[in-house]
Structures are given as C-alpha cells and as structure tokens.
PDB file of N, CA and C in Angstrom:
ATOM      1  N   UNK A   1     -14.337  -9.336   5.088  1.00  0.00           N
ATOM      2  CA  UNK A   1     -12.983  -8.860   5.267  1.00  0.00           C
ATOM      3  C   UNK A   1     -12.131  -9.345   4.090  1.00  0.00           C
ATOM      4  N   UNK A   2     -11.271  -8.527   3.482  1.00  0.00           N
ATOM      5  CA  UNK A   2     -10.600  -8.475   2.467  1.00  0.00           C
ATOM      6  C   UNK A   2      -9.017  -9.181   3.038  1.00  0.00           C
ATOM      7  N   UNK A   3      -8.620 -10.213   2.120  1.00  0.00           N
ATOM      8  CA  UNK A   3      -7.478 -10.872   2.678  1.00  0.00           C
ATOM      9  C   UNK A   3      -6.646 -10.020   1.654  1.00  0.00           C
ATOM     10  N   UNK A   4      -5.189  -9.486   2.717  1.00  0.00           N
ATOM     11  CA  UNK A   4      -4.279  -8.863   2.532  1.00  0.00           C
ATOM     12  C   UNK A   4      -3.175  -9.333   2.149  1.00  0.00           C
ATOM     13  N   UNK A   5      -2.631  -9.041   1.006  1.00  0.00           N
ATOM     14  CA  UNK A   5      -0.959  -9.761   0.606  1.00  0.00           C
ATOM     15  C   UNK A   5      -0.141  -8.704  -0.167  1.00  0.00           C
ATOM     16  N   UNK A   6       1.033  -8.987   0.218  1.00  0.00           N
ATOM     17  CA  UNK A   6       2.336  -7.815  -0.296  1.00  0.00           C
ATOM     18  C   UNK A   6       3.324  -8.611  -0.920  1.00  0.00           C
ATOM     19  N   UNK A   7       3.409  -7.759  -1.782  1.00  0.00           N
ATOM     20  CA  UNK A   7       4.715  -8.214  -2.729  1.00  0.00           C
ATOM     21  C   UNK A   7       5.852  -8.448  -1.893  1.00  0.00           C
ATOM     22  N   UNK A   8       6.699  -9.180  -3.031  1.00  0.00           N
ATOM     23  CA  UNK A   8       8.499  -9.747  -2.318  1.00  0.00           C
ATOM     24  C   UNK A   8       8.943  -7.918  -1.598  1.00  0.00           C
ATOM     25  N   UNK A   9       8.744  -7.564  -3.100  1.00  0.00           N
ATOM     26  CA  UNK A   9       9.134  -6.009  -3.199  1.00  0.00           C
ATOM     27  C   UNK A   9       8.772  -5.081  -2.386  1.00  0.00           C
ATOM     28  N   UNK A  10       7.449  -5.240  -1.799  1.00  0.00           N
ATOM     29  CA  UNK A  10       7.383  -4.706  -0.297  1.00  0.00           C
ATOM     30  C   UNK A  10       7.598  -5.300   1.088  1.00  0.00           C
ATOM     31  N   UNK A  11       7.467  -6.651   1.084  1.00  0.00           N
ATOM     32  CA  UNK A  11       8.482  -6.994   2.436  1.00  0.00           C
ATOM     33  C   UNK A  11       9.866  -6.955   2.608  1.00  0.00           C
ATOM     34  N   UNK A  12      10.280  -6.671   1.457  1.00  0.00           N
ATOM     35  CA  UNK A  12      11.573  -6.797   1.658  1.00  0.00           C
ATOM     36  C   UNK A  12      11.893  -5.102   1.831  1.00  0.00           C
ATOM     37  N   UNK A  13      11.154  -3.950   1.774  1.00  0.00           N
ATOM     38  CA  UNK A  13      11.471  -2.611   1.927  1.00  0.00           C
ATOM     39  C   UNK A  13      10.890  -2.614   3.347  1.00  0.00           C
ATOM     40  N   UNK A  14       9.617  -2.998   3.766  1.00  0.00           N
ATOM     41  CA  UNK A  14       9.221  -2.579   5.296  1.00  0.00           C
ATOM     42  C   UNK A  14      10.358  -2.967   6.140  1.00  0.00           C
ATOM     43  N   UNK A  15      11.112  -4.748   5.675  1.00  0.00           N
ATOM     44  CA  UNK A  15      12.272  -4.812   6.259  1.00  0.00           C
ATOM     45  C   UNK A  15      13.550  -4.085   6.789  1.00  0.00           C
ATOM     46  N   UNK A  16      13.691  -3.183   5.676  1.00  0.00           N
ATOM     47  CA  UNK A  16      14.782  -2.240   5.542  1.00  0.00           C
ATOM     48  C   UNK A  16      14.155  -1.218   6.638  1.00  0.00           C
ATOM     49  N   UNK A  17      13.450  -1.256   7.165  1.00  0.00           N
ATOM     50  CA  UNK A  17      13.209   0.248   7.556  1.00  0.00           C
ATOM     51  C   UNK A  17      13.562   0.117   9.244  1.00  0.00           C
ATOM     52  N   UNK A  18      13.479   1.031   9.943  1.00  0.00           N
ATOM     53  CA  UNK A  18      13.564   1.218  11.572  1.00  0.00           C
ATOM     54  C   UNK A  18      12.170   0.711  11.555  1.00  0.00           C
ATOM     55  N   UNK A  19      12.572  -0.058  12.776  1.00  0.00           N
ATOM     56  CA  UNK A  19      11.102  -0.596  13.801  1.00  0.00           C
ATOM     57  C   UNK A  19       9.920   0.300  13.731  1.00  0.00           C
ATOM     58  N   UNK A  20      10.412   1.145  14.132  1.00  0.00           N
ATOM     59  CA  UNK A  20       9.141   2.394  14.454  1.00  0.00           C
ATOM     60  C   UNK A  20       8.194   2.933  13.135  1.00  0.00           C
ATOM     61  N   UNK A  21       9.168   2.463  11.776  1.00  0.00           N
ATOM     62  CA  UNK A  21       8.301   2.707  10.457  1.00  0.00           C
ATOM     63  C   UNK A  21       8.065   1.530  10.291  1.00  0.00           C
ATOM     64  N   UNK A  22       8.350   0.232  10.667  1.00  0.00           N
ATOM     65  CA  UNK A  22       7.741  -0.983  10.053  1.00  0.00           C
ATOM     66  C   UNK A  22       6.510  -0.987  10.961  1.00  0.00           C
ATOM     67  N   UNK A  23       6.679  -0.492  12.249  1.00  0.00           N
ATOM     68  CA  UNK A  23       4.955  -0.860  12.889  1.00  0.00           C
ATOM     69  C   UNK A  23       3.891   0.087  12.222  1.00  0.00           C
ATOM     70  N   UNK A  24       4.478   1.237  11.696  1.00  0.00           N
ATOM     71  CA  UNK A  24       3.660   2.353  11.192  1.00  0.00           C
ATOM     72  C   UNK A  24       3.225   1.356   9.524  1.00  0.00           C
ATOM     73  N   UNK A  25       3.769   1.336   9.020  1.00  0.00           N
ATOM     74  CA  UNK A  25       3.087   0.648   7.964  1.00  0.00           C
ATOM     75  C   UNK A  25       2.916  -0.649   7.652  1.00  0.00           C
ATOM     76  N   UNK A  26       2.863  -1.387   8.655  1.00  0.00           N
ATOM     77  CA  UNK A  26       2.141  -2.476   8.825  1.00  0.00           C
ATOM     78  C   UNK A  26       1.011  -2.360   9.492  1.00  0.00           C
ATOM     79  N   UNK A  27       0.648  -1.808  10.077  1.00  0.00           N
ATOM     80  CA  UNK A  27      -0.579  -1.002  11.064  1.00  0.00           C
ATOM     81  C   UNK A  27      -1.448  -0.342   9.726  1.00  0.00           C
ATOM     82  N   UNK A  28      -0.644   0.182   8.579  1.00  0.00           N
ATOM     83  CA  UNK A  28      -1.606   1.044   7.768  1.00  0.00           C
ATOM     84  C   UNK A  28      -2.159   0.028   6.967  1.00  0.00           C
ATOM     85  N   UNK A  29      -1.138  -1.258   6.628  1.00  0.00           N
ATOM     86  CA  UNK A  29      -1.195  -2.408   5.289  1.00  0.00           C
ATOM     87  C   UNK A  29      -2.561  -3.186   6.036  1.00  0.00           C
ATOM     88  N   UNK A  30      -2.320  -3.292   7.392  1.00  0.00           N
ATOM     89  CA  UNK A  30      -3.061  -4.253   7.796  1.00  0.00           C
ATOM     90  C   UNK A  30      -4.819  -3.870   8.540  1.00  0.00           C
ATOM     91  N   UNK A  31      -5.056  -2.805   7.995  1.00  0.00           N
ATOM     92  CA  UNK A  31      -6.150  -1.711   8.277  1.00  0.00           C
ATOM     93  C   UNK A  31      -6.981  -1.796   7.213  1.00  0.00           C
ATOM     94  N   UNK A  32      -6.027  -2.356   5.832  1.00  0.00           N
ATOM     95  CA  UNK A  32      -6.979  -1.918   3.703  1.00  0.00           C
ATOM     96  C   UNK A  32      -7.458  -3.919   4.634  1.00  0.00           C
ATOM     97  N   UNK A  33      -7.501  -4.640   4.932  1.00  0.00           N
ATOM     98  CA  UNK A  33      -8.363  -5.883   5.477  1.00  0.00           C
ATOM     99  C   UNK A  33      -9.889  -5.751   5.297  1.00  0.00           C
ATOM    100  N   UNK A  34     -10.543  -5.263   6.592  1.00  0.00           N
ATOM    101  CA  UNK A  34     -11.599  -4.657   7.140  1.00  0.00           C
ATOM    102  C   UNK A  34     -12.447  -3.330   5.949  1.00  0.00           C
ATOM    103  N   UNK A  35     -11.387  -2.782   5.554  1.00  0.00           N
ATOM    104  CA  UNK A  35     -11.649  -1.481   4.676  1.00  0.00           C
ATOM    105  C   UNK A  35     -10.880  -0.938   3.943  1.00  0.00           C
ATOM    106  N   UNK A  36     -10.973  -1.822   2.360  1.00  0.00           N
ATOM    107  CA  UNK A  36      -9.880  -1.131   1.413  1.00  0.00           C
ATOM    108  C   UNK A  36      -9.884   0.056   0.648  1.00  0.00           C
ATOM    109  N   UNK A  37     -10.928   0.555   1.579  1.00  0.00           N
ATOM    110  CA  UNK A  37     -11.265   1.953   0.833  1.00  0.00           C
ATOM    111  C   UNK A  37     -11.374   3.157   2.014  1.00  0.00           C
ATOM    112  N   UNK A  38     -10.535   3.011   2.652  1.00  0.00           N
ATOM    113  CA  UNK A  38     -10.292   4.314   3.735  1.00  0.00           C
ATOM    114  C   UNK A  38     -10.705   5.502   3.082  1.00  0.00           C
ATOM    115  N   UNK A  39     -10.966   6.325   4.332  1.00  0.00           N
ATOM    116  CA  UNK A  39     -11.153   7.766   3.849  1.00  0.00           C
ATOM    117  C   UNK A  39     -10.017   8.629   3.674  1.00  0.00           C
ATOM    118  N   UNK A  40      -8.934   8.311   3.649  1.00  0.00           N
ATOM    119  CA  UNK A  40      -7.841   8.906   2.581  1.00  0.00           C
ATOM    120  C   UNK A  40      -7.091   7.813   1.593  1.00  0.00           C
ATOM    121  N   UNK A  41      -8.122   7.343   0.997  1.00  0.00           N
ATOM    122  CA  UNK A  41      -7.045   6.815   0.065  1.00  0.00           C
ATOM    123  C   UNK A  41      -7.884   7.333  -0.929  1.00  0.00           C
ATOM    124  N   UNK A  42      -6.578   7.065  -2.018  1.00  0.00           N
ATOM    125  CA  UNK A  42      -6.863   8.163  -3.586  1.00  0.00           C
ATOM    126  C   UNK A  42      -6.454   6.961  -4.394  1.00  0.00           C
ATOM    127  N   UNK A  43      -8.028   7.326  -5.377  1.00  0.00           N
ATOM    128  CA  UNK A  43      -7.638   6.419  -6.816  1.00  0.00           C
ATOM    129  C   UNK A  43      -6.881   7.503  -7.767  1.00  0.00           C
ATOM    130  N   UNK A  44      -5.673   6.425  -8.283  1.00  0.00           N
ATOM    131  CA  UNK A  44      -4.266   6.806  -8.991  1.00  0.00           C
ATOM    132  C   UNK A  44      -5.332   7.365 -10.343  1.00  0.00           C
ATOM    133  N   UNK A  45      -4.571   8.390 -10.826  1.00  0.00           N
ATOM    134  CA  UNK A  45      -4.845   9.231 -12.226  1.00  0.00           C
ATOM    135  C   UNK A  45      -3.954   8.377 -13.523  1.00  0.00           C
ATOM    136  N   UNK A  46      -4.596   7.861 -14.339  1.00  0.00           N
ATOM    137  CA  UNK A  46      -3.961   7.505 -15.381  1.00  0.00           C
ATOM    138  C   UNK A  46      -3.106   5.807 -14.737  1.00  0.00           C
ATOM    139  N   UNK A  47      -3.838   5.198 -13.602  1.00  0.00           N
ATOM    140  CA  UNK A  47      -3.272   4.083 -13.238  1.00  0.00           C
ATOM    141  C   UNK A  47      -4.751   3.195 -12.816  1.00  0.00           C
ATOM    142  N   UNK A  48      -5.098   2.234 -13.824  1.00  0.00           N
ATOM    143  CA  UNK A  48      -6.480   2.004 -13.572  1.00  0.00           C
ATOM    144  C   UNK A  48      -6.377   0.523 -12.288  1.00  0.00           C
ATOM    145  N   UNK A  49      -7.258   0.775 -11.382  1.00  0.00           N
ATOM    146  CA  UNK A  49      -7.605  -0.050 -10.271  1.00  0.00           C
ATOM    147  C   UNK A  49      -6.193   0.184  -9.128  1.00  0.00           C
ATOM    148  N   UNK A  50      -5.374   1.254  -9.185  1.00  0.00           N
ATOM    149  CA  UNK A  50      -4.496   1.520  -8.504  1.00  0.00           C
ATOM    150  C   UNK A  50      -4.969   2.435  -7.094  1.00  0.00           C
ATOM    151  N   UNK A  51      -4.472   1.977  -5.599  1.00  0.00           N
ATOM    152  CA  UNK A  51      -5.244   3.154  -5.201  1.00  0.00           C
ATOM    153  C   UNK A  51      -3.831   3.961  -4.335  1.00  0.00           C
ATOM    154  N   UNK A  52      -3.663   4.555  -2.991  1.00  0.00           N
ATOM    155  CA  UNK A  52      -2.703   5.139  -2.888  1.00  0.00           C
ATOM    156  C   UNK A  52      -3.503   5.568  -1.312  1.00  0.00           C
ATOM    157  N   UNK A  53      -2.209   5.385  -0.131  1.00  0.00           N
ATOM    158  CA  UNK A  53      -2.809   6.077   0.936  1.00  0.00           C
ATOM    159  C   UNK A  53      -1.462   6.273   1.913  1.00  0.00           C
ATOM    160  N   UNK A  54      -1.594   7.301   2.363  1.00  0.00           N
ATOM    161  CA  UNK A  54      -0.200   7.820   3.091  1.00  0.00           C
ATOM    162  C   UNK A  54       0.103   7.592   4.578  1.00  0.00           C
ATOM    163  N   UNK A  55       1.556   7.045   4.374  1.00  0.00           N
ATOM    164  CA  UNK A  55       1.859   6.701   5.769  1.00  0.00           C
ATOM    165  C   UNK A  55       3.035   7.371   6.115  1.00  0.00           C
ATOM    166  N   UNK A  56       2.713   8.517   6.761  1.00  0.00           N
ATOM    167  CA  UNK A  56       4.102   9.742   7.007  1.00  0.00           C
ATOM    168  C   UNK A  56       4.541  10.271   5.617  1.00  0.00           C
ATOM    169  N   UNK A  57       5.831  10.046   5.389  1.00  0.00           N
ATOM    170  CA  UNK A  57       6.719  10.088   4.070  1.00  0.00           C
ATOM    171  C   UNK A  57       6.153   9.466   3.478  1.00  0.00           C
ATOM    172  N   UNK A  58       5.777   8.048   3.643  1.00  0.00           N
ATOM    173  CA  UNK A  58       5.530   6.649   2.969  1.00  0.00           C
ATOM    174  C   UNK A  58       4.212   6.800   2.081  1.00  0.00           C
ATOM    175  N   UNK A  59       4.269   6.684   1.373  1.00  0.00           N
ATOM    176  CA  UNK A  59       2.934   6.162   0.087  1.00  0.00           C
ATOM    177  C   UNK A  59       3.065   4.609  -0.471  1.00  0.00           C
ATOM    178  N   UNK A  60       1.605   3.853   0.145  1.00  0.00           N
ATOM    179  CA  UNK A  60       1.384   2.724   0.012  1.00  0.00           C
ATOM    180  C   UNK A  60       0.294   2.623  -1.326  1.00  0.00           C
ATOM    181  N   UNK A  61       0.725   1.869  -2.693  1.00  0.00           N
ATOM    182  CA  UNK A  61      -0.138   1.662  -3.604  1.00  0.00           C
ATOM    183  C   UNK A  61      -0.009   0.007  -3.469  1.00  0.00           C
ATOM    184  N   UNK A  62      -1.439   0.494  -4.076  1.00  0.00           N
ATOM    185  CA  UNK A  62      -2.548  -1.590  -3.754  1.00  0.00           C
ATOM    186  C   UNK A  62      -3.642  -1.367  -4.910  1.00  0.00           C
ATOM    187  N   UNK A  63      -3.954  -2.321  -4.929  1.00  0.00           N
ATOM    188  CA  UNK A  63      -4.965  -2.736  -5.711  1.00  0.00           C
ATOM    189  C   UNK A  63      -6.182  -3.846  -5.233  1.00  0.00           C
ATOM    190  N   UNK A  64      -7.081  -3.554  -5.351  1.00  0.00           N
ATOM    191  CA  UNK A  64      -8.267  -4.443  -4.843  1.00  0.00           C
ATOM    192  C   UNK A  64      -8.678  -5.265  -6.045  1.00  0.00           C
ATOM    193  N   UNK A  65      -9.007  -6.686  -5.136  1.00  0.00           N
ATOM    194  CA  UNK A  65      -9.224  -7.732  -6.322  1.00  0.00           C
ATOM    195  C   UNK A  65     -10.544  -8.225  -5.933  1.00  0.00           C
ATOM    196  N   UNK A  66     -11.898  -7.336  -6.164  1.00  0.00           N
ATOM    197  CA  UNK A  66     -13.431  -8.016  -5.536  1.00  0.00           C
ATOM    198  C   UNK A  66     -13.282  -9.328  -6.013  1.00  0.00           C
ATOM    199  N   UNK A  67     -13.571  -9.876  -6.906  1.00  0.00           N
ATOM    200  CA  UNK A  67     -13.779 -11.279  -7.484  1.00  0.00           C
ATOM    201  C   UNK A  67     -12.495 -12.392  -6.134  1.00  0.00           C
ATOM    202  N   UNK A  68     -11.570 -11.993  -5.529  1.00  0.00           N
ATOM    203  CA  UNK A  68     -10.810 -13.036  -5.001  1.00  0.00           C
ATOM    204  C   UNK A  68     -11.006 -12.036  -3.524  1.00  0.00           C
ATOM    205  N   UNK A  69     -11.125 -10.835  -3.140  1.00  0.00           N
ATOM    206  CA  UNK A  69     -11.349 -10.670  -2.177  1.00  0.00           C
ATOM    207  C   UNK A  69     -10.066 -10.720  -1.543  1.00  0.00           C
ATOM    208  N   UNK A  70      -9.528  -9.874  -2.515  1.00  0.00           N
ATOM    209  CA  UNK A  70      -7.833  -9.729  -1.684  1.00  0.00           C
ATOM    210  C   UNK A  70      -7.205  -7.853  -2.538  1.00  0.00           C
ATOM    211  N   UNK A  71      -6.630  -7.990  -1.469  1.00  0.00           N
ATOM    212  CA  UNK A  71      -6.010  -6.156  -1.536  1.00  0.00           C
ATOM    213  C   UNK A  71      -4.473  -7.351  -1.672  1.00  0.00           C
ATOM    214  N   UNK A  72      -3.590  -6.362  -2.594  1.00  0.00           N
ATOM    215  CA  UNK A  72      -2.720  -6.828  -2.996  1.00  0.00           C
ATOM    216  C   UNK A  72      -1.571  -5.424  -3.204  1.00  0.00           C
ATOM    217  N   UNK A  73      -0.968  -5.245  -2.229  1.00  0.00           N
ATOM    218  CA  UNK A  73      -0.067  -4.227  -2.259  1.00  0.00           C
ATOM    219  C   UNK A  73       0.838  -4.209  -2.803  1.00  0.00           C
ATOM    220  N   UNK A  74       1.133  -3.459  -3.805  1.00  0.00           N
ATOM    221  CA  UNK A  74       2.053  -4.103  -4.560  1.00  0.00           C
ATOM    222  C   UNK A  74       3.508  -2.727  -4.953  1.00  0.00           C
ATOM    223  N   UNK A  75       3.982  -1.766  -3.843  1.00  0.00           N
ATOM    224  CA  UNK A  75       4.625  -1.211  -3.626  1.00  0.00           C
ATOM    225  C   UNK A  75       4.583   0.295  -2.718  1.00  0.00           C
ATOM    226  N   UNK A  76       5.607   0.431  -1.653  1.00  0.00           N
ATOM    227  CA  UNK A  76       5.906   1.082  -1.198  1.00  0.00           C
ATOM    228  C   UNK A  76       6.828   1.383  -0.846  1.00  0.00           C
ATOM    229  N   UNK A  77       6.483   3.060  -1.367  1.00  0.00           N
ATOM    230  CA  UNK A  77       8.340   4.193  -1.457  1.00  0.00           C
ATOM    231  C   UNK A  77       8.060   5.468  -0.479  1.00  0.00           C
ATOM    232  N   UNK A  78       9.188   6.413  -0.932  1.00  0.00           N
ATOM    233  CA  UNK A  78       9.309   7.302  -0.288  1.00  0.00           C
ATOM    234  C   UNK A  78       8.571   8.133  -1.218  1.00  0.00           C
ATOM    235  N   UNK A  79       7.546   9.507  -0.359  1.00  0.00           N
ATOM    236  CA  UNK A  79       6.861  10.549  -1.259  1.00  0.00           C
ATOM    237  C   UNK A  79       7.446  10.873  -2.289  1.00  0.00           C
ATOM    238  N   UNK A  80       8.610  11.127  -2.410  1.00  0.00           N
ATOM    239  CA  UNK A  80       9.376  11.805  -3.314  1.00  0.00           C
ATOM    240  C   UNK A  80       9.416  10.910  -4.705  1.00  0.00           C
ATOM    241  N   UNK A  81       9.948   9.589  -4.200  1.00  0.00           N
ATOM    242  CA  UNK A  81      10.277   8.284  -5.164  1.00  0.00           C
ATOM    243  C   UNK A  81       8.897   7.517  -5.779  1.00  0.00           C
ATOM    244  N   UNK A  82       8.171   7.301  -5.312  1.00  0.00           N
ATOM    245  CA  UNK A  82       6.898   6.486  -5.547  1.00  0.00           C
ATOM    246  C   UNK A  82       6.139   7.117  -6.843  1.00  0.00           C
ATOM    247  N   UNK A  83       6.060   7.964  -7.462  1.00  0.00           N
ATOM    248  CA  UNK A  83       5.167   7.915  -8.019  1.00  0.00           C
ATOM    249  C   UNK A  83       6.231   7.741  -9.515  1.00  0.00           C
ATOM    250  N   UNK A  84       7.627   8.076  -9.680  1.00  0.00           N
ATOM    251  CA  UNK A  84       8.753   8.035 -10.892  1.00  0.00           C
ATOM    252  C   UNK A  84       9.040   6.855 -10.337  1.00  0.00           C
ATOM    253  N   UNK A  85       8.809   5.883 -10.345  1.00  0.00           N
ATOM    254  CA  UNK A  85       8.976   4.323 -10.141  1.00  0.00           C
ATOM    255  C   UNK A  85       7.818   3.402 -10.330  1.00  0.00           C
ATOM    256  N   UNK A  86       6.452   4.217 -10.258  1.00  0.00           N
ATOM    257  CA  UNK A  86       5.061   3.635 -10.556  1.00  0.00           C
ATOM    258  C   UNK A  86       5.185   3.408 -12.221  1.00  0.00           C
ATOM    259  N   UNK A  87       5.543   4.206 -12.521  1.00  0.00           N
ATOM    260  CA  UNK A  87       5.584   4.888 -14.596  1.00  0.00           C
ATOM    261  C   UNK A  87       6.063   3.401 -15.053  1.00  0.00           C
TER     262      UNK A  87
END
C-alpha cells in the first residue's frame, strides 16, 4: 500500500469546499493508497510522472514516488481551471 500525502495547496482547497465535495474527494485521494493506478486515471501529455483522475467537476493530479512508496497529490481544481494552472 502506497502512503498518501497532499499538498498545503490541496488541503487547504478540499477545505474550501461543501462537505459533500470534501467527502467526494477525499474518498477519491484516499483510494490512489491501495491503487495508484485506477482504471481511470490518465498519464498527463507533455507532464512527465504526472497522472490525473476525475472527481465530478474536480480533476485530481498526483504523482507516484515507487522508490518512497508514496502518491503525492499535488493539486486539485476545477475541470475548467486545472489544466491552465498545471503550465
């Protein structure tokens, strides 16, 4: 099992959100553990070791670290916003 950690920058956005989207993507963050390679997640184009998996609106990008054995999420936005904020 892959130990899971999130940026300042994403606890402090799941914060911002209604209850009902913080259980939704904490439920998704805390799922890349067990299996950081779900069957919808997508490796990023032109973003190397980046991967990407959708939660409603929400797009969660992470990165897997085999050698430490940690998924390291390291931002989540809105569909629209996430990928002109990745750049």
């Amino acid at each position: 099992m892959y130990k899971v950690l999130v940026s300042e920058r994403v606890a402090e956005f799941i914060r911002g959100q209604t209850k009902k989207i913080q259980r939704q993507l904490v439920k998704k963050i805390k799922n890349l553990g067990p299996n950081p390679f779900p069957a919808n997640s997508v490796k990023l184009k032109g973003h190397e070791g980046l991967y990407r998996i959708v939660s409603g609106y929400y797009r969660i990008i992470y990165t897997v670290k085999h050698k430490t054995i940690t998924v390291l999420v390291l931002r989540i936005a809105h569909r629209k916003e996430v990928y002109k904020r990745l750049s």
